[in-house]
N, C-alpha and C. Protein backbone atom coordinates (compact mmCIF):
# COMPACT_ATOMS: atom_id res chain seq x y z
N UNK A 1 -7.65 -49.38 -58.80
CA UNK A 1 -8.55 -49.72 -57.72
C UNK A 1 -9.29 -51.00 -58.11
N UNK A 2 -9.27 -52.06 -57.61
CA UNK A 2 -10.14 -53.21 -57.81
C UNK A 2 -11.28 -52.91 -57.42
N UNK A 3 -12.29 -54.06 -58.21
CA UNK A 3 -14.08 -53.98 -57.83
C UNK A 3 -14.71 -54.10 -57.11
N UNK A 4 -13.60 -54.45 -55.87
CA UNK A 4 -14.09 -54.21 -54.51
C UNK A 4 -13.84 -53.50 -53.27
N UNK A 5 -12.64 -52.46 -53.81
CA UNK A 5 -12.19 -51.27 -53.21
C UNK A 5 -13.27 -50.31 -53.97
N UNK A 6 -13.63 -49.84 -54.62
CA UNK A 6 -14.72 -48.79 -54.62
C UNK A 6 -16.71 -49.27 -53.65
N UNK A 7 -17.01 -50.43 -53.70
CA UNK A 7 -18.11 -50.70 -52.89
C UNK A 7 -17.24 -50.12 -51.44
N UNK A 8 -16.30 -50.91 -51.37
CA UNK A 8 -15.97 -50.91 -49.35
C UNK A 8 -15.85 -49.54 -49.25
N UNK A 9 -14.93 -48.27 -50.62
CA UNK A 9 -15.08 -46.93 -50.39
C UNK A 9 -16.05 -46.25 -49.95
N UNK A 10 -17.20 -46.66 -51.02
CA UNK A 10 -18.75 -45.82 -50.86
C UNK A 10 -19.19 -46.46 -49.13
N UNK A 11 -19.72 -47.53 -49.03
CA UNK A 11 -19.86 -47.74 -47.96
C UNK A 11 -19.19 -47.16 -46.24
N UNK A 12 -17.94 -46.63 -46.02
CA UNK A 12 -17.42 -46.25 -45.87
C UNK A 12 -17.91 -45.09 -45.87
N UNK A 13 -17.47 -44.26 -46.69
CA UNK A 13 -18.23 -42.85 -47.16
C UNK A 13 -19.66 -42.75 -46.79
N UNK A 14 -20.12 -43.66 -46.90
CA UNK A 14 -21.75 -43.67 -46.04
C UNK A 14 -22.04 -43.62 -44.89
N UNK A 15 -21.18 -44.40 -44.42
CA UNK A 15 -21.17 -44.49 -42.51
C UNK A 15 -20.50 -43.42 -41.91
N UNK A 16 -19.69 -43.04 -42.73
CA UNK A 16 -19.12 -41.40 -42.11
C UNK A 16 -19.94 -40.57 -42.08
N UNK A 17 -21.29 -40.29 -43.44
CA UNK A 17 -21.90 -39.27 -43.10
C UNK A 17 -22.96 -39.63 -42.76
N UNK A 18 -23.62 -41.07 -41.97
CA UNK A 18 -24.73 -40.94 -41.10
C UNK A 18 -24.18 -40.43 -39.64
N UNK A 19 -23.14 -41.22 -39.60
CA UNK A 19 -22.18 -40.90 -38.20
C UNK A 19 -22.23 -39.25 -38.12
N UNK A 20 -21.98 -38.58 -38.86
CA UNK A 20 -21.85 -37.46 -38.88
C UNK A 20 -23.14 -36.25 -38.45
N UNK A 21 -24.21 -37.04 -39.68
CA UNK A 21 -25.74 -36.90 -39.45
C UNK A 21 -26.09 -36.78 -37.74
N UNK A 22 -25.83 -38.04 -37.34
CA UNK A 22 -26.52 -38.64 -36.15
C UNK A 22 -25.45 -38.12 -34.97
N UNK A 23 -24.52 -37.02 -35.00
CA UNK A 23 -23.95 -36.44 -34.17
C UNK A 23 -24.54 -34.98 -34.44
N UNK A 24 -24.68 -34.44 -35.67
CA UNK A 24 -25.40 -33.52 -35.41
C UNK A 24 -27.37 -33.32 -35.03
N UNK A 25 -27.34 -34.49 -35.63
CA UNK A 25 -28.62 -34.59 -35.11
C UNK A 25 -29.16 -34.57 -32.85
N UNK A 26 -27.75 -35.13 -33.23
CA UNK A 26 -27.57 -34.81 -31.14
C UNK A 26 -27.55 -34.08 -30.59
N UNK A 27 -27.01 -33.31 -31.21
CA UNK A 27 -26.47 -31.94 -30.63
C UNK A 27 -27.85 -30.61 -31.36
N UNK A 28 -28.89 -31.18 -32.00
CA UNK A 28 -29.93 -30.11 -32.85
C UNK A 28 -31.04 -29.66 -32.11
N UNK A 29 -30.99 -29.79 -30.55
CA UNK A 29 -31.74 -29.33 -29.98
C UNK A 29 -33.12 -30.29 -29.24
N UNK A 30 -32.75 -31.39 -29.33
CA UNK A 30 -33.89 -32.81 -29.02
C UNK A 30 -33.72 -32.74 -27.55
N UNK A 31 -34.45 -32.65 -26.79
CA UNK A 31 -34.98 -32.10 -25.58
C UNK A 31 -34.28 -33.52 -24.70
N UNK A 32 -35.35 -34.82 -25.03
CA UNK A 32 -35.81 -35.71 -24.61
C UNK A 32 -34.96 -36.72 -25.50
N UNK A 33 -34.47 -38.07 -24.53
CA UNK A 33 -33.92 -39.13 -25.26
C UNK A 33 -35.05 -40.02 -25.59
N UNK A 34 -35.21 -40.79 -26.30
CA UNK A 34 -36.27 -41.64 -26.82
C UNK A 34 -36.64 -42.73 -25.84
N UNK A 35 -35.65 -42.81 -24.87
CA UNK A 35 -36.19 -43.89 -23.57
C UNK A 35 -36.12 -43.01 -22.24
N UNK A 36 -37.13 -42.93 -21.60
CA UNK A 36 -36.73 -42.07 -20.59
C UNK A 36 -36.11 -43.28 -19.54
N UNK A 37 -35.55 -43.06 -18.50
CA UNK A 37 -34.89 -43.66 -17.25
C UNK A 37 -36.19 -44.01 -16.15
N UNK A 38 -36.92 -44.87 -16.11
CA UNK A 38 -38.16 -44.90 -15.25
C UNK A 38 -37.75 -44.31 -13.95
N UNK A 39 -36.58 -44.96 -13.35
CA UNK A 39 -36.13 -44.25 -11.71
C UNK A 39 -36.49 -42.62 -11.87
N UNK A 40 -35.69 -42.01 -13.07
CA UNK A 40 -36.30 -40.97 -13.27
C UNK A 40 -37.85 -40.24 -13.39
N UNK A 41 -38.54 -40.75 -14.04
CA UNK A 41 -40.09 -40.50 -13.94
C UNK A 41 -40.26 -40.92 -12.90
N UNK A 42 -40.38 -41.79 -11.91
CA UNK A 42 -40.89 -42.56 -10.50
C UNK A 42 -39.88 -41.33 -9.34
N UNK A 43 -38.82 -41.31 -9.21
CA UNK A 43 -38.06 -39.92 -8.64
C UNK A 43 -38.98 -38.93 -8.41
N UNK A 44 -38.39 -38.37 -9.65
CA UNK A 44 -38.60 -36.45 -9.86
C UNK A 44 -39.81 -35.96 -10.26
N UNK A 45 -40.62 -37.27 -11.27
CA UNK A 45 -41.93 -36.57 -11.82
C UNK A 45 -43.42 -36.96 -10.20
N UNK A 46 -42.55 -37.52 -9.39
CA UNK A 46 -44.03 -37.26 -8.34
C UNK A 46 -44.00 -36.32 -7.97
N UNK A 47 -43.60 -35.52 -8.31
CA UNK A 47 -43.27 -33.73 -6.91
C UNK A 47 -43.18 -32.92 -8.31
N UNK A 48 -42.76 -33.17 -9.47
CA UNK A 48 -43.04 -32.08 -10.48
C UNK A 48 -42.51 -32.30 -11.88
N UNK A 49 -42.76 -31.81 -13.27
CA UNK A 49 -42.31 -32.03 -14.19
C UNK A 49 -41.04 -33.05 -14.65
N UNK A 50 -41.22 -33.90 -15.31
CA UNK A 50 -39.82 -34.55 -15.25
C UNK A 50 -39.28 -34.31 -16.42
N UNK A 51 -38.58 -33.06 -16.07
CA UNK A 51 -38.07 -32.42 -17.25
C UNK A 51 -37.04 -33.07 -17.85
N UNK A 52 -37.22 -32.72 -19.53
CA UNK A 52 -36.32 -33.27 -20.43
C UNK A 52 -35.00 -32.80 -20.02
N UNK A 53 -33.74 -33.84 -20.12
CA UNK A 53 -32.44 -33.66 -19.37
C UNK A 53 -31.91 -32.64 -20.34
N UNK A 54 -32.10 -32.53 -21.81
CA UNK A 54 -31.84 -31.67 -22.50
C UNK A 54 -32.39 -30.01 -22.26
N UNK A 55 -32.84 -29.81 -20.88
CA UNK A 55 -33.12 -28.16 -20.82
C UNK A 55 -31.75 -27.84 -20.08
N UNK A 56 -30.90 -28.43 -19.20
CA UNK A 56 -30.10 -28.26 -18.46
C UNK A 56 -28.59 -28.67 -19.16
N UNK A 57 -27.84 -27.56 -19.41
CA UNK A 57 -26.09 -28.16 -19.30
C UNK A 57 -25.96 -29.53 -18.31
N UNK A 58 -24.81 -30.23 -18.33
CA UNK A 58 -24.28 -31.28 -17.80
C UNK A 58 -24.20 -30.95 -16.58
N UNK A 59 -23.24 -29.75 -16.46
CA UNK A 59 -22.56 -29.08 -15.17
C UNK A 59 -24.12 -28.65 -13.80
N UNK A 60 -24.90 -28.22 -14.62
CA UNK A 60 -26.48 -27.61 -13.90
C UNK A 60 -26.68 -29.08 -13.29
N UNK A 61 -27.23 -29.85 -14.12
CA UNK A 61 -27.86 -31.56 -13.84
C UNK A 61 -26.61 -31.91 -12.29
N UNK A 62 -25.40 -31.91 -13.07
CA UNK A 62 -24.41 -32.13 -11.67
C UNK A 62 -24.82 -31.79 -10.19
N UNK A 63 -25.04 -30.39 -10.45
CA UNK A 63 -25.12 -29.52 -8.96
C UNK A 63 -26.63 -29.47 -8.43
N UNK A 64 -27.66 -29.91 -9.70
CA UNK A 64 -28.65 -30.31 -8.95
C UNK A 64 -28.83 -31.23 -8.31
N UNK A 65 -28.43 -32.36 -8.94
CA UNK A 65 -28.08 -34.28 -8.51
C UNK A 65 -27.62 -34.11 -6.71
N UNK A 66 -26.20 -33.10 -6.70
CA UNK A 66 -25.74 -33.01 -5.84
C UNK A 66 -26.34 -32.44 -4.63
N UNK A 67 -27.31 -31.52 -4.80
CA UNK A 67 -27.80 -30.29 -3.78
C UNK A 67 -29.69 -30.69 -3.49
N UNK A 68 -29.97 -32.07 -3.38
CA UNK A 68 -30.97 -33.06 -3.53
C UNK A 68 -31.30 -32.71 -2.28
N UNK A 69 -30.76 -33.02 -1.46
CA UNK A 69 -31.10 -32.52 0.36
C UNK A 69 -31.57 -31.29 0.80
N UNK A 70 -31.62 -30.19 0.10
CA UNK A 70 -31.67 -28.94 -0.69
C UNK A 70 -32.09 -28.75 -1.96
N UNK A 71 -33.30 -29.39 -2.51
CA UNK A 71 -33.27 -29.44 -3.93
C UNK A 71 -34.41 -28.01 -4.01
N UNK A 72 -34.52 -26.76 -4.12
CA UNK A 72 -35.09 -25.71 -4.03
C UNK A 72 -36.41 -25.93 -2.91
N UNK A 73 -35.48 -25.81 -1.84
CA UNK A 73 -36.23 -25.59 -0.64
C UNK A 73 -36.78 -26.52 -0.05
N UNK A 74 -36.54 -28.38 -0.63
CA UNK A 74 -37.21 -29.31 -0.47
C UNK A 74 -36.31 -30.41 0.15
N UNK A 75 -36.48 -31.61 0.46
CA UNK A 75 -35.65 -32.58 0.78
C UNK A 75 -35.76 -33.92 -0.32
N UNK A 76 -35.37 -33.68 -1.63
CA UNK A 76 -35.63 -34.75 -2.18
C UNK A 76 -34.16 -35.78 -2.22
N UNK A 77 -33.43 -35.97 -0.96
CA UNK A 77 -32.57 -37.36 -1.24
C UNK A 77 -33.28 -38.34 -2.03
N UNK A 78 -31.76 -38.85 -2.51
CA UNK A 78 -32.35 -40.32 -2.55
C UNK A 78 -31.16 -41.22 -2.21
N UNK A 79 -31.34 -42.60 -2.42
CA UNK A 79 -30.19 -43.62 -1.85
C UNK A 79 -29.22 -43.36 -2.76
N UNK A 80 -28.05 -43.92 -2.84
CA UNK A 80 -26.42 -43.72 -3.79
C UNK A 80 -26.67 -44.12 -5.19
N UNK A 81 -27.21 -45.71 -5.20
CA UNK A 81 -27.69 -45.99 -5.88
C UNK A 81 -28.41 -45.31 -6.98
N UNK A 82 -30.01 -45.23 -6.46
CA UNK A 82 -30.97 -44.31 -7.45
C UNK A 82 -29.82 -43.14 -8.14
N UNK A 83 -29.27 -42.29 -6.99
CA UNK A 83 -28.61 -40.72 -7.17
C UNK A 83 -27.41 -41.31 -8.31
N UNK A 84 -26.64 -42.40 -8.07
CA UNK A 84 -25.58 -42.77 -9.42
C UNK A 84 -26.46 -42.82 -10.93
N UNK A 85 -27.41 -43.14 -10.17
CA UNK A 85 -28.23 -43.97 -11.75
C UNK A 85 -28.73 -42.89 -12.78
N UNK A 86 -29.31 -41.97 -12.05
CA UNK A 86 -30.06 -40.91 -12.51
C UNK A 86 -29.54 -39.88 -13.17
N UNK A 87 -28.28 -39.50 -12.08
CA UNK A 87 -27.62 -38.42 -12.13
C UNK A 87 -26.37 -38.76 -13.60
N UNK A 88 -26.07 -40.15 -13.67
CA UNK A 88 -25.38 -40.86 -14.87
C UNK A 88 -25.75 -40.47 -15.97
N UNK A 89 -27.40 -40.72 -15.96
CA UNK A 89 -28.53 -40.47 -17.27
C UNK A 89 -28.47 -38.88 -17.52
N UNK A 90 -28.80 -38.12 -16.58
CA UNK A 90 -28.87 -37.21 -16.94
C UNK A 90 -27.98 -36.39 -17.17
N UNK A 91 -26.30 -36.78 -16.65
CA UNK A 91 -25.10 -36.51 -17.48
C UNK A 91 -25.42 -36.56 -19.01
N UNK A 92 -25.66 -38.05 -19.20
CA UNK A 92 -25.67 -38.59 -20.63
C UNK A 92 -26.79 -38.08 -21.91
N UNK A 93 -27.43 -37.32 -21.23
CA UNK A 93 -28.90 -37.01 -22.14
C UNK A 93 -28.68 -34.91 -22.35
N UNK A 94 -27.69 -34.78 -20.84
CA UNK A 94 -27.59 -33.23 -21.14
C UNK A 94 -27.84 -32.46 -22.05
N UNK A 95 -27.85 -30.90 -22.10
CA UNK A 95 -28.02 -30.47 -23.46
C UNK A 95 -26.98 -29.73 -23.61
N UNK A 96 -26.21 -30.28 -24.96
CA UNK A 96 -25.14 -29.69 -24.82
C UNK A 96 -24.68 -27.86 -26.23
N UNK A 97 -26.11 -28.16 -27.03
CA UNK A 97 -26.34 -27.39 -27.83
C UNK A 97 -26.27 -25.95 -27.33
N UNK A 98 -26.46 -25.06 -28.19
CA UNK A 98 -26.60 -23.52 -28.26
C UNK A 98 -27.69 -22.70 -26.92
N UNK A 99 -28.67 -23.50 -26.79
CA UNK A 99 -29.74 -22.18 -26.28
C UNK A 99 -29.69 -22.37 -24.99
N UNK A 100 -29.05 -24.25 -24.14
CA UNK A 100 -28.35 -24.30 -23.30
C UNK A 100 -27.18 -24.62 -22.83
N UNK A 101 -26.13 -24.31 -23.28
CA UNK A 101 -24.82 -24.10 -23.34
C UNK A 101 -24.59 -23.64 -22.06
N UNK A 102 -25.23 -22.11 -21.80
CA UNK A 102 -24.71 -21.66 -20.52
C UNK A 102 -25.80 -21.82 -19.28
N UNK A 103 -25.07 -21.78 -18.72
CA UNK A 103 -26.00 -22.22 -16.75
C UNK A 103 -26.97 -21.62 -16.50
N UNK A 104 -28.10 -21.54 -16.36
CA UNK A 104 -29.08 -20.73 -15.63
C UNK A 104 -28.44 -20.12 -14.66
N UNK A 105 -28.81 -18.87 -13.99
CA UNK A 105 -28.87 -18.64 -12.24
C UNK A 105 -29.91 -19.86 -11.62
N UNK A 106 -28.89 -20.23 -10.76
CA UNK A 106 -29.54 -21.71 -9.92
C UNK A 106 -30.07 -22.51 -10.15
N UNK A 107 -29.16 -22.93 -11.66
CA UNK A 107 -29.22 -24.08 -12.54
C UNK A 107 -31.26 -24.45 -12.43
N UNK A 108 -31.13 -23.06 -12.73
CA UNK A 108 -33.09 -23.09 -12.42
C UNK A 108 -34.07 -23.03 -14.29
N UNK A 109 -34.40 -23.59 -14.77
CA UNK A 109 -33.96 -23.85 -15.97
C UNK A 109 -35.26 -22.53 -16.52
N UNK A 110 -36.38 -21.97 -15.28
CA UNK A 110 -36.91 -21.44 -15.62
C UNK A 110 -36.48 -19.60 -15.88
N UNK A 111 -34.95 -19.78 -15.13
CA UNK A 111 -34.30 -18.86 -14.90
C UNK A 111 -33.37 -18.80 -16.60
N UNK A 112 -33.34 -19.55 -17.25
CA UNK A 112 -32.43 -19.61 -18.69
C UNK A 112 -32.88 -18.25 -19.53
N UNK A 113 -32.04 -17.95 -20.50
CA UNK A 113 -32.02 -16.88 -21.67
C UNK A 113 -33.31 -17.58 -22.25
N UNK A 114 -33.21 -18.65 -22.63
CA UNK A 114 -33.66 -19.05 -23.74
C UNK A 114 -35.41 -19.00 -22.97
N UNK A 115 -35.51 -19.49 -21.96
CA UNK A 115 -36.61 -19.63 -21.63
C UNK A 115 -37.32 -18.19 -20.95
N UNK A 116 -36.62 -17.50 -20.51
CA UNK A 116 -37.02 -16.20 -20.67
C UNK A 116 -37.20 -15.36 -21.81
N UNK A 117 -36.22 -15.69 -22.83
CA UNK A 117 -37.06 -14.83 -24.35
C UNK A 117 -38.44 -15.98 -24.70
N UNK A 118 -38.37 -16.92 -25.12
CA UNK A 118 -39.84 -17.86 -25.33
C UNK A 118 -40.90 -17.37 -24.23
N UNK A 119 -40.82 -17.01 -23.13
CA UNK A 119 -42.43 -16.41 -22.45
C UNK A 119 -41.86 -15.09 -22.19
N UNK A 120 -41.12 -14.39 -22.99
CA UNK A 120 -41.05 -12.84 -22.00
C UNK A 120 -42.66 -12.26 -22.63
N UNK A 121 -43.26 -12.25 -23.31
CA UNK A 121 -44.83 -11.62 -23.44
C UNK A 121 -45.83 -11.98 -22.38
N UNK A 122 -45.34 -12.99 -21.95
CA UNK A 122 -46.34 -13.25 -20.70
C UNK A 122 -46.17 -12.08 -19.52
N UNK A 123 -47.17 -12.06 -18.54
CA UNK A 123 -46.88 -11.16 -17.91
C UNK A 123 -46.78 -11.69 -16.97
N UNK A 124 -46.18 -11.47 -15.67
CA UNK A 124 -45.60 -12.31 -14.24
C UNK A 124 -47.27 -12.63 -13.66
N UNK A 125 -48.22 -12.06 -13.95
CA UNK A 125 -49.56 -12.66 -12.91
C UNK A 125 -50.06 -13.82 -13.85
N UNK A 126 -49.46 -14.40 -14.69
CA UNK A 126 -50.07 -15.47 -15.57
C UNK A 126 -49.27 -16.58 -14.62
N UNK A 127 -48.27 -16.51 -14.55
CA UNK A 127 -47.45 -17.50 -13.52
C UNK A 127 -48.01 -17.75 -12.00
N UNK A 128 -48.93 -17.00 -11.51
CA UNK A 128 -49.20 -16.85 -10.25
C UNK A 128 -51.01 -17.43 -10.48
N UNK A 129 -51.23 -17.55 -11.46
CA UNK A 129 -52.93 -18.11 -11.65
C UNK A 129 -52.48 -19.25 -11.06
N UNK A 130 -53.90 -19.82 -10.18
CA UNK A 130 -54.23 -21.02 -9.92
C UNK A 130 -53.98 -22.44 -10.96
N UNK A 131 -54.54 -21.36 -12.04
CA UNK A 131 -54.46 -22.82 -13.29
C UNK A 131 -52.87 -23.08 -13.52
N UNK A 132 -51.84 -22.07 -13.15
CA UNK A 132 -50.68 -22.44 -13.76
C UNK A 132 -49.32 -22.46 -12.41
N UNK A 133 -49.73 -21.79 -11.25
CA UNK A 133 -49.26 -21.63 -10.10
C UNK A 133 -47.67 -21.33 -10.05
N UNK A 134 -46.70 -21.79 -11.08
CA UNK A 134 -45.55 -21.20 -11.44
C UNK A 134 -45.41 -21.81 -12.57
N UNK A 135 -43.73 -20.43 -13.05
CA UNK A 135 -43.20 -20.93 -14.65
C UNK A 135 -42.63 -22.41 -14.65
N UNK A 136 -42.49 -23.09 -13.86
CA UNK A 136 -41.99 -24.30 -13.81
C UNK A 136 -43.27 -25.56 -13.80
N UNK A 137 -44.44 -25.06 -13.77
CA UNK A 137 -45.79 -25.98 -14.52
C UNK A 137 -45.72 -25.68 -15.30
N UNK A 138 -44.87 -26.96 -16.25
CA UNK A 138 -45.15 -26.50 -17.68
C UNK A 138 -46.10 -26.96 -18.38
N UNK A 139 -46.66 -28.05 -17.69
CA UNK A 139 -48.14 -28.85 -18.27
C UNK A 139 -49.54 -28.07 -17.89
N UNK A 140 -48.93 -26.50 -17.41
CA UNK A 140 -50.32 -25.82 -17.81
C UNK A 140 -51.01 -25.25 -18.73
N UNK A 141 -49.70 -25.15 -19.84
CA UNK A 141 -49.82 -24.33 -21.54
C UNK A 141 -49.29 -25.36 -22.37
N UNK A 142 -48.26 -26.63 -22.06
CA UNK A 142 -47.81 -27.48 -22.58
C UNK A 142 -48.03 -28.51 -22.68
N UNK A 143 -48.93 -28.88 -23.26
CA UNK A 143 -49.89 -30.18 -23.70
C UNK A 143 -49.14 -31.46 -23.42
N UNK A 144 -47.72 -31.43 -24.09
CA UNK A 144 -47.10 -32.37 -24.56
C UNK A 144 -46.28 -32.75 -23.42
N UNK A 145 -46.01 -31.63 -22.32
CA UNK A 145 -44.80 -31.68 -21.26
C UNK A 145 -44.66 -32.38 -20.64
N UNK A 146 -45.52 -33.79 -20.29
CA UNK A 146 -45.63 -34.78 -19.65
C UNK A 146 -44.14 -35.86 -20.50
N UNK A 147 -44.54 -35.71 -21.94
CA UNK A 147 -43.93 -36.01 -22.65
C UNK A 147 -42.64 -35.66 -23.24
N UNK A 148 -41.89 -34.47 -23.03
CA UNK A 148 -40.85 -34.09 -23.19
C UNK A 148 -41.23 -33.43 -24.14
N UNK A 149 -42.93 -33.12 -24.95
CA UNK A 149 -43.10 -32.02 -25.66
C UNK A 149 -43.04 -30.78 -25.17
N UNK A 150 -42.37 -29.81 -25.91
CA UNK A 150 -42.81 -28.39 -25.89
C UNK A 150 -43.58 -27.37 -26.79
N UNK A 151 -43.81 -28.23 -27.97
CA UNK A 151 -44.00 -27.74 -29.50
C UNK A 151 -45.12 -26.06 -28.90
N UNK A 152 -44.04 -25.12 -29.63
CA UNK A 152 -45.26 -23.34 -29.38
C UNK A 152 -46.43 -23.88 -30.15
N UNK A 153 -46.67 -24.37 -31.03
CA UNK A 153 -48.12 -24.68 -32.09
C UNK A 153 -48.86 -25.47 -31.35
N UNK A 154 -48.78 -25.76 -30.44
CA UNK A 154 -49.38 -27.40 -29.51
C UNK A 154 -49.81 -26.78 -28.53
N UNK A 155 -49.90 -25.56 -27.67
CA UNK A 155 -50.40 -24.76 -26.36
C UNK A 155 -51.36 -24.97 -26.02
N UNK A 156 -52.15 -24.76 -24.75
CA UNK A 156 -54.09 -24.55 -24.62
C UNK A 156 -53.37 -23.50 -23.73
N UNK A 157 -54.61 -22.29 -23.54
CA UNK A 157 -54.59 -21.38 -22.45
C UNK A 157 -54.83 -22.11 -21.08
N UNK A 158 -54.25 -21.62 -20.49
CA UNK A 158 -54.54 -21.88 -18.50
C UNK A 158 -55.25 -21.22 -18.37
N UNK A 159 -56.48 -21.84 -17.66
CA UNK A 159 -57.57 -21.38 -17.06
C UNK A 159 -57.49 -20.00 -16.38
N UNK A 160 -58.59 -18.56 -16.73
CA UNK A 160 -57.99 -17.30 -15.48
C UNK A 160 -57.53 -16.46 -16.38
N UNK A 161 -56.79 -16.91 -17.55
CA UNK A 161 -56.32 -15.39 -19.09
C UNK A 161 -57.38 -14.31 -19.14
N UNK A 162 -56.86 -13.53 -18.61
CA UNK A 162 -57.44 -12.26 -19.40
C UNK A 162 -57.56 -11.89 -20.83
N UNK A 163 -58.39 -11.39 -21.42
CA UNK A 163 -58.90 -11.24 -22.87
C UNK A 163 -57.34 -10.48 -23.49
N UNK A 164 -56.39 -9.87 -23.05
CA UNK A 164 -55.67 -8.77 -23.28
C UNK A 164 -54.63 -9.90 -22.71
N UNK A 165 -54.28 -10.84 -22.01
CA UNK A 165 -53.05 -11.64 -21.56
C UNK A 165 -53.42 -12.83 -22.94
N UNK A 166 -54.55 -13.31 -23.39
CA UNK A 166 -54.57 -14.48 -24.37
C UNK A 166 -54.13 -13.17 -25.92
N UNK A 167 -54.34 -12.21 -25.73
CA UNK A 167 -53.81 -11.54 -27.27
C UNK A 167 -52.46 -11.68 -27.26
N UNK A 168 -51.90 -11.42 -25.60
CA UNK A 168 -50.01 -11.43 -25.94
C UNK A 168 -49.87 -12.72 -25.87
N UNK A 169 -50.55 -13.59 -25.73
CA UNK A 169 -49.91 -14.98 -25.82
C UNK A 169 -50.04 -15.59 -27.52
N UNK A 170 -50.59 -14.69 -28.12
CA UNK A 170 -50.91 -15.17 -29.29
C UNK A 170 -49.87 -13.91 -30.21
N UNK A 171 -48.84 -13.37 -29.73
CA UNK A 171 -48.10 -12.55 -30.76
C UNK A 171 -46.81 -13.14 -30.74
């Protein structure tokens, strides 16, 4: 081996396992891409959360993109344009990991496994308080949710907890 076939080896060998790194690091559960899509925030976050594309499979994001005229009970079209642009991104940002892998019922993300074991201690009249009005305000316990945070250590109570609803929120 000459003295410059072992550098180009290692090097080599290096870029395979950041490459490697930085594919599993994709796939490790990161909610939120590091640039959000503004059309997106200006869209979806005036009418409600602009949720990280990583809570939804590819296939969910699809049939929501698609069913916009109908978007749960609402009329949120938009032009071809915006709808290519968005719906592109949020192909591209999907989550393609473990906890959403499979579809919600009605690609409703509050409807997921995963998000039903994380609040099953809550009790259904915590969702119905004023301070939090449904499970889909998530910026009523989620500090960060504006932000594509969800961190459990990062919470405030919603205004209206009962002394006995803030103990199960704390087990």
């Amino acid at each position: 081996m000459s003295s410059l076939a072992l550098p180009r080896l290692l090097l080599l060998a290096a870029a395979c396992a950041l490459a490697a790194l930085g594919a599993a690091r994709a796939d490790s559960g990161s909610l939120s891409p590091r640039k959000i899509l503004p059309a997106y925030t200006q869209e979806c976050a005036s009418c409600h959360t602009a949720y990280p594309p990583g809570l939804l499979p590819a296939r969910s994001w699809q049939r929501v993109m698609n069913g916009l005229d109908k978007h749960y009970g609402t009329d949120a079209s938009l032009d071809a344009a915006t709808l290519d642009q968005i719906g592109g991104w949020l192909q591209a940002h999907a989550g393609t990991y473990k906890r959403v892998r499979d579809e919600p019922p009605q690609d409703r993300i509050t409807r997921s496994a995963w998000f039903e074991r994380k609040h099953r201690k809550l009790e259904p009249t915590v969702w119905k308080l004023a301070s939090v009005n449904s499970a889909a305000s998530c910026g009523a316990c989620h500090r960060g949710a504006d932000r594509g945070d969800y961190n459990e250590h990062d919470l405030q109570f919603p205004a209206g907890l009962t002394a006995q609803q803030r103990r199960a929120w704390r087990d």
